[in-house]
C-alpha atoms as a PDB file:
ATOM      1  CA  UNK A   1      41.730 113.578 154.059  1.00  0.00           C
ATOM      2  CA  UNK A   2      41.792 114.413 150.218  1.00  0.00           C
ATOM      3  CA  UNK A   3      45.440 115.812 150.740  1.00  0.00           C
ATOM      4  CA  UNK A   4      46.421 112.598 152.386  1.00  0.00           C
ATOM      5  CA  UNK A   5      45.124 110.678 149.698  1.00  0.00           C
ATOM      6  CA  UNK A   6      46.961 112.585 147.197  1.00  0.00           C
ATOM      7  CA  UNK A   7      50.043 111.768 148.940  1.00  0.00           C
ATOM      8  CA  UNK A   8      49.449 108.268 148.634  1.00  0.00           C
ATOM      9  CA  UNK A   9      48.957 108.497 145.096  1.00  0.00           C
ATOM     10  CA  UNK A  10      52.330 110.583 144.611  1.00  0.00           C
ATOM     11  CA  UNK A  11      53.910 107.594 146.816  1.00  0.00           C
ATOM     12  CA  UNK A  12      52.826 105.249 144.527  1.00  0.00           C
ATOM     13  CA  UNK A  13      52.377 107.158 141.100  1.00  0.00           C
ATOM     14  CA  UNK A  14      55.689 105.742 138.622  1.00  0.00           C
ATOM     15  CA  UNK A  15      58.356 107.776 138.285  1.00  0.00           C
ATOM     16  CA  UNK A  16      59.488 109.503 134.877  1.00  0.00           C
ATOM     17  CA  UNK A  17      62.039 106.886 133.164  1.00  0.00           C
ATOM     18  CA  UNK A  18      65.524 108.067 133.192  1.00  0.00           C
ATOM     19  CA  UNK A  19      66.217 108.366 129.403  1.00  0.00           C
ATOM     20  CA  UNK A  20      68.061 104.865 128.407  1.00  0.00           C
ATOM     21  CA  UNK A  21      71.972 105.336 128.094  1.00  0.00           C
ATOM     22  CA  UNK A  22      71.876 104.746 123.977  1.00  0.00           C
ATOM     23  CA  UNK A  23      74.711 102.407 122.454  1.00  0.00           C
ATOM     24  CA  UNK A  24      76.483 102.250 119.307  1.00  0.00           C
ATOM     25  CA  UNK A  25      74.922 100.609 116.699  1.00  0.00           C
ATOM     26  CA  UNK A  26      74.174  99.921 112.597  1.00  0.00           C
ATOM     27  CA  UNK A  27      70.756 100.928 111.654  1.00  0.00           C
ATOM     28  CA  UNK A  28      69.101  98.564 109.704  1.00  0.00           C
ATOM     29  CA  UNK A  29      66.754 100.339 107.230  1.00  0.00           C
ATOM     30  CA  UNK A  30      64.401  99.108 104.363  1.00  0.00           C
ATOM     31  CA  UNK A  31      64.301 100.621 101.168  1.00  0.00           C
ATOM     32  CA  UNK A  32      66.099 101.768  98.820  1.00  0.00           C
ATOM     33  CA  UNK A  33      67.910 105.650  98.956  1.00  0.00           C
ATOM     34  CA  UNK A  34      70.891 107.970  98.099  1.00  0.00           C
ATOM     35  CA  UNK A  35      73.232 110.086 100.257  1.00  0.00           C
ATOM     36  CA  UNK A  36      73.556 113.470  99.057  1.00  0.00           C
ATOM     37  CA  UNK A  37      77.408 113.825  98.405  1.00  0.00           C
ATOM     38  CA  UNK A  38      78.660 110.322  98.060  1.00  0.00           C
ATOM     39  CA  UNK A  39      82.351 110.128  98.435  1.00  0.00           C
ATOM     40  CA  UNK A  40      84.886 107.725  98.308  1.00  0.00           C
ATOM     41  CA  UNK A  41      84.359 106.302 101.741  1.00  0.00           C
ATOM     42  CA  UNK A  42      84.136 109.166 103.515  1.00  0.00           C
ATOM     43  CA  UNK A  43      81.212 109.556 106.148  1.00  0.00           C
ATOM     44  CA  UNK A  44      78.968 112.103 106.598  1.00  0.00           C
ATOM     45  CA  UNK A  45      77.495 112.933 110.305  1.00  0.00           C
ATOM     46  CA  UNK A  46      74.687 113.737 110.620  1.00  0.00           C
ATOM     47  CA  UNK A  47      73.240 115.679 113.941  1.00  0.00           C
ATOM     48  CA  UNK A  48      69.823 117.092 113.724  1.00  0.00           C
ATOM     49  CA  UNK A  49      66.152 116.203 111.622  1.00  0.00           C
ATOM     50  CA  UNK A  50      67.610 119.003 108.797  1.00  0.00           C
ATOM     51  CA  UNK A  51      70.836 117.249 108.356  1.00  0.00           C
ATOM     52  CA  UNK A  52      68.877 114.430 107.748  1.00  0.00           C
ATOM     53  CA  UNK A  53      66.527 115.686 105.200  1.00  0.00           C
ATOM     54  CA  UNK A  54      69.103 117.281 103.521  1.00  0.00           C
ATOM     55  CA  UNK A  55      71.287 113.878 103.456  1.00  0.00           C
ATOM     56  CA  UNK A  56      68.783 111.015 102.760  1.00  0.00           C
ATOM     57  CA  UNK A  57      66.090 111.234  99.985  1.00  0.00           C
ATOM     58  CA  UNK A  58      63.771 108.630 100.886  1.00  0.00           C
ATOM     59  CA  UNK A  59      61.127 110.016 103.179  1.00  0.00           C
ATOM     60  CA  UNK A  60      60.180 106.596 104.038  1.00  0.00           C
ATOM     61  CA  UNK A  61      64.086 105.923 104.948  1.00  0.00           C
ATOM     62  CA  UNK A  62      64.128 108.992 106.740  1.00  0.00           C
ATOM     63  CA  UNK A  63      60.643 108.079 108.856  1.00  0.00           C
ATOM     64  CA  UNK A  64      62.289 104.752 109.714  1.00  0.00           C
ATOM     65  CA  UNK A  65      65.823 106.739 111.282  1.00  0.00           C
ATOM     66  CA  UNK A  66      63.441 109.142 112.852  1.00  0.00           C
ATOM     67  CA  UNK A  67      62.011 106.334 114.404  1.00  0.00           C
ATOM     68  CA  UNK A  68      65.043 104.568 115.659  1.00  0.00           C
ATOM     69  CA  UNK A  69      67.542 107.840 117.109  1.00  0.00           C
ATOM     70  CA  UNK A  70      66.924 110.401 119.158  1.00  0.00           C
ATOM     71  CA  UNK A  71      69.028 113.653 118.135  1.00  0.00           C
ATOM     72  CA  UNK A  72      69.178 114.974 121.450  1.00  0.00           C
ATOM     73  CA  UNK A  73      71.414 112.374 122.900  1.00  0.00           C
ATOM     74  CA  UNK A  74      72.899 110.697 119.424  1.00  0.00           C
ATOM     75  CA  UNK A  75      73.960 111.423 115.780  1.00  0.00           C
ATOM     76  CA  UNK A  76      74.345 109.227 112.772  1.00  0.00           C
ATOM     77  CA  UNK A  77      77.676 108.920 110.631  1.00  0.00           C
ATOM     78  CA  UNK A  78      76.279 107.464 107.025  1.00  0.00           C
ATOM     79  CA  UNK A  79      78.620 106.069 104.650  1.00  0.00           C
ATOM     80  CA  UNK A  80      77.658 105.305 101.002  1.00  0.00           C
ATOM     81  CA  UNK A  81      80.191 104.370  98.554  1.00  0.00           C
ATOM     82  CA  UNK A  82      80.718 102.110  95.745  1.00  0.00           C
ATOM     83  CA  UNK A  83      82.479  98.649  95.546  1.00  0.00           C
ATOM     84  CA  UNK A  84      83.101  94.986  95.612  1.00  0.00           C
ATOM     85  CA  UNK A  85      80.225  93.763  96.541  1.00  0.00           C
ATOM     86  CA  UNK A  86      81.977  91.932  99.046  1.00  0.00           C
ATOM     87  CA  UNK A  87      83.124  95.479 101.105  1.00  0.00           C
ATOM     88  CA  UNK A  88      82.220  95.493 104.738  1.00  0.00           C
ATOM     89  CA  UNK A  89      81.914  98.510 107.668  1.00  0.00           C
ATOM     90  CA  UNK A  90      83.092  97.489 110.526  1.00  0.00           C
ATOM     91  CA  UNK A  91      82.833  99.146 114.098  1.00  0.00           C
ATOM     92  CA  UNK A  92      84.933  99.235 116.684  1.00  0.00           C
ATOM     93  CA  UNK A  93      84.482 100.253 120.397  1.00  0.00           C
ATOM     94  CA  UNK A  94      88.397 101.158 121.557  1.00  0.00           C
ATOM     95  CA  UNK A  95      89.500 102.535 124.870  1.00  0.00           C
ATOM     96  CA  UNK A  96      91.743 104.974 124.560  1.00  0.00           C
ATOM     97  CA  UNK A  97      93.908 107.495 127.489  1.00  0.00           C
ATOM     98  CA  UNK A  98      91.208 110.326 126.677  1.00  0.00           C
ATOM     99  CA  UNK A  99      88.290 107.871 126.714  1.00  0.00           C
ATOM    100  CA  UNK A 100      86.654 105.461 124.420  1.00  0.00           C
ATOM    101  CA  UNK A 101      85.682 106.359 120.931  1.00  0.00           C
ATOM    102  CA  UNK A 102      84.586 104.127 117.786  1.00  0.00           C
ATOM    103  CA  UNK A 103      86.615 103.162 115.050  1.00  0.00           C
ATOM    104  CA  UNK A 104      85.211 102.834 111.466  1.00  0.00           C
ATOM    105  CA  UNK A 105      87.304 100.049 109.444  1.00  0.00           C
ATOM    106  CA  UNK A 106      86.037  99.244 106.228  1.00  0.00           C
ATOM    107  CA  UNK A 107      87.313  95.809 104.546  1.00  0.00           C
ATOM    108  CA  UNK A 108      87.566  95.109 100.941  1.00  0.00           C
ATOM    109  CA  UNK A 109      85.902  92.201  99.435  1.00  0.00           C
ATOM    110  CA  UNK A 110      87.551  90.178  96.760  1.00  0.00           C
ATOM    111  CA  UNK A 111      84.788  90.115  94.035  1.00  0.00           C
ATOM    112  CA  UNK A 112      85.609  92.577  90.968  1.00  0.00           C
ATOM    113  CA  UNK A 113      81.307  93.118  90.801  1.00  0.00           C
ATOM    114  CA  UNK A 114      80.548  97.063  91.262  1.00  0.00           C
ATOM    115  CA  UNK A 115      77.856  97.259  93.267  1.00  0.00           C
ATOM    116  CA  UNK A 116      76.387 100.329  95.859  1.00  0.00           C
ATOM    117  CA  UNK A 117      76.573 100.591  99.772  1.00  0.00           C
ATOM    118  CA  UNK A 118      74.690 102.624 102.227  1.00  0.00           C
ATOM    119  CA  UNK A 119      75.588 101.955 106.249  1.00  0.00           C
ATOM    120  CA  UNK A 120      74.317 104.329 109.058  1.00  0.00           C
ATOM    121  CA  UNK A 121      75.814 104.039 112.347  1.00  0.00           C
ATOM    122  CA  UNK A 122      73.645 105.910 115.627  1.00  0.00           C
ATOM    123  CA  UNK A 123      76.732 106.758 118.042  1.00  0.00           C
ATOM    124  CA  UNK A 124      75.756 108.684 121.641  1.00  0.00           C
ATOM    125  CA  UNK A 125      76.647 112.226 121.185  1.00  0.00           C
ATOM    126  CA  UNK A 126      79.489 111.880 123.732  1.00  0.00           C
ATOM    127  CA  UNK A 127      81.420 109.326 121.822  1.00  0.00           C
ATOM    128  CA  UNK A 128      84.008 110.572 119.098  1.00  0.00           C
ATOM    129  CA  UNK A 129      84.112 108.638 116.065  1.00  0.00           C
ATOM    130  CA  UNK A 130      87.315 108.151 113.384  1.00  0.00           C
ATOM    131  CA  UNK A 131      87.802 106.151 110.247  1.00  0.00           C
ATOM    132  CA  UNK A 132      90.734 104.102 109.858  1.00  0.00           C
ATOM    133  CA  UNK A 133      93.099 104.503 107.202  1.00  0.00           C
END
């Protein structure tokens, strides 16, 4: 009777979620922080908890990320460079013979005011990632 019962409750008893097939996307993040290495528009990816720690100095920054990617099925490509204020990052999904992979563009704004950006992008670890020229 008890092993019966038991199989009843397997029968009903949820299965484990398949992990959710992660997307492409910008991170928005509070607060204020610098990227170790800041170059002229030239991303840094990031792949594990380390990498992070190394790259971000905000704990509270690096909490939030934590909280939002998983490293076992994505990575993070930061960007932090100085500009118009009016600069944009724009992504791009493309298909492409060997598969898709995400473009990077970034547009220049027309204001001559200096000011500091900081974008991170979560991409699945699958998907290959380039900048545009």
């Amino acid at each position: 009777m008890i092993s019966l019962l038991c199989l009843a409750c397997l029968a009903v008893w949820p299965a484990e979620p398949e992990p959710t097939p992660t997307k492409p996307r910008e991170l928005s993040l509070s607060g204020g922080w610098t990227a170790a290495e800041d170059a002229p528009f030239a991303p840094r990816v990031i792949r594990s908890k380390a990498e992070l720690e190394k790259a971000i100095d905000n704990k509270a920054v690096r909490e939030e990320i934590l909280k939002a990617v998983q490293f076992e099925q994505e990575y993070l490509v930061v960007f932090a460079w100085s500009g118009s204020g009016g600069d944009r990052v724009e992504m791009e999904l493309v298909k492409r013979d060997k598969g898709t992979e995400v473009v990077f563009r970034r547009r220049l704004g027309l204001t001559d005011d200096l000011r500091e950006h900081r974008k991170v992008f979560a991409l699945p670890k699958a998907l290959k990632h380039r900048v545009a020229e």
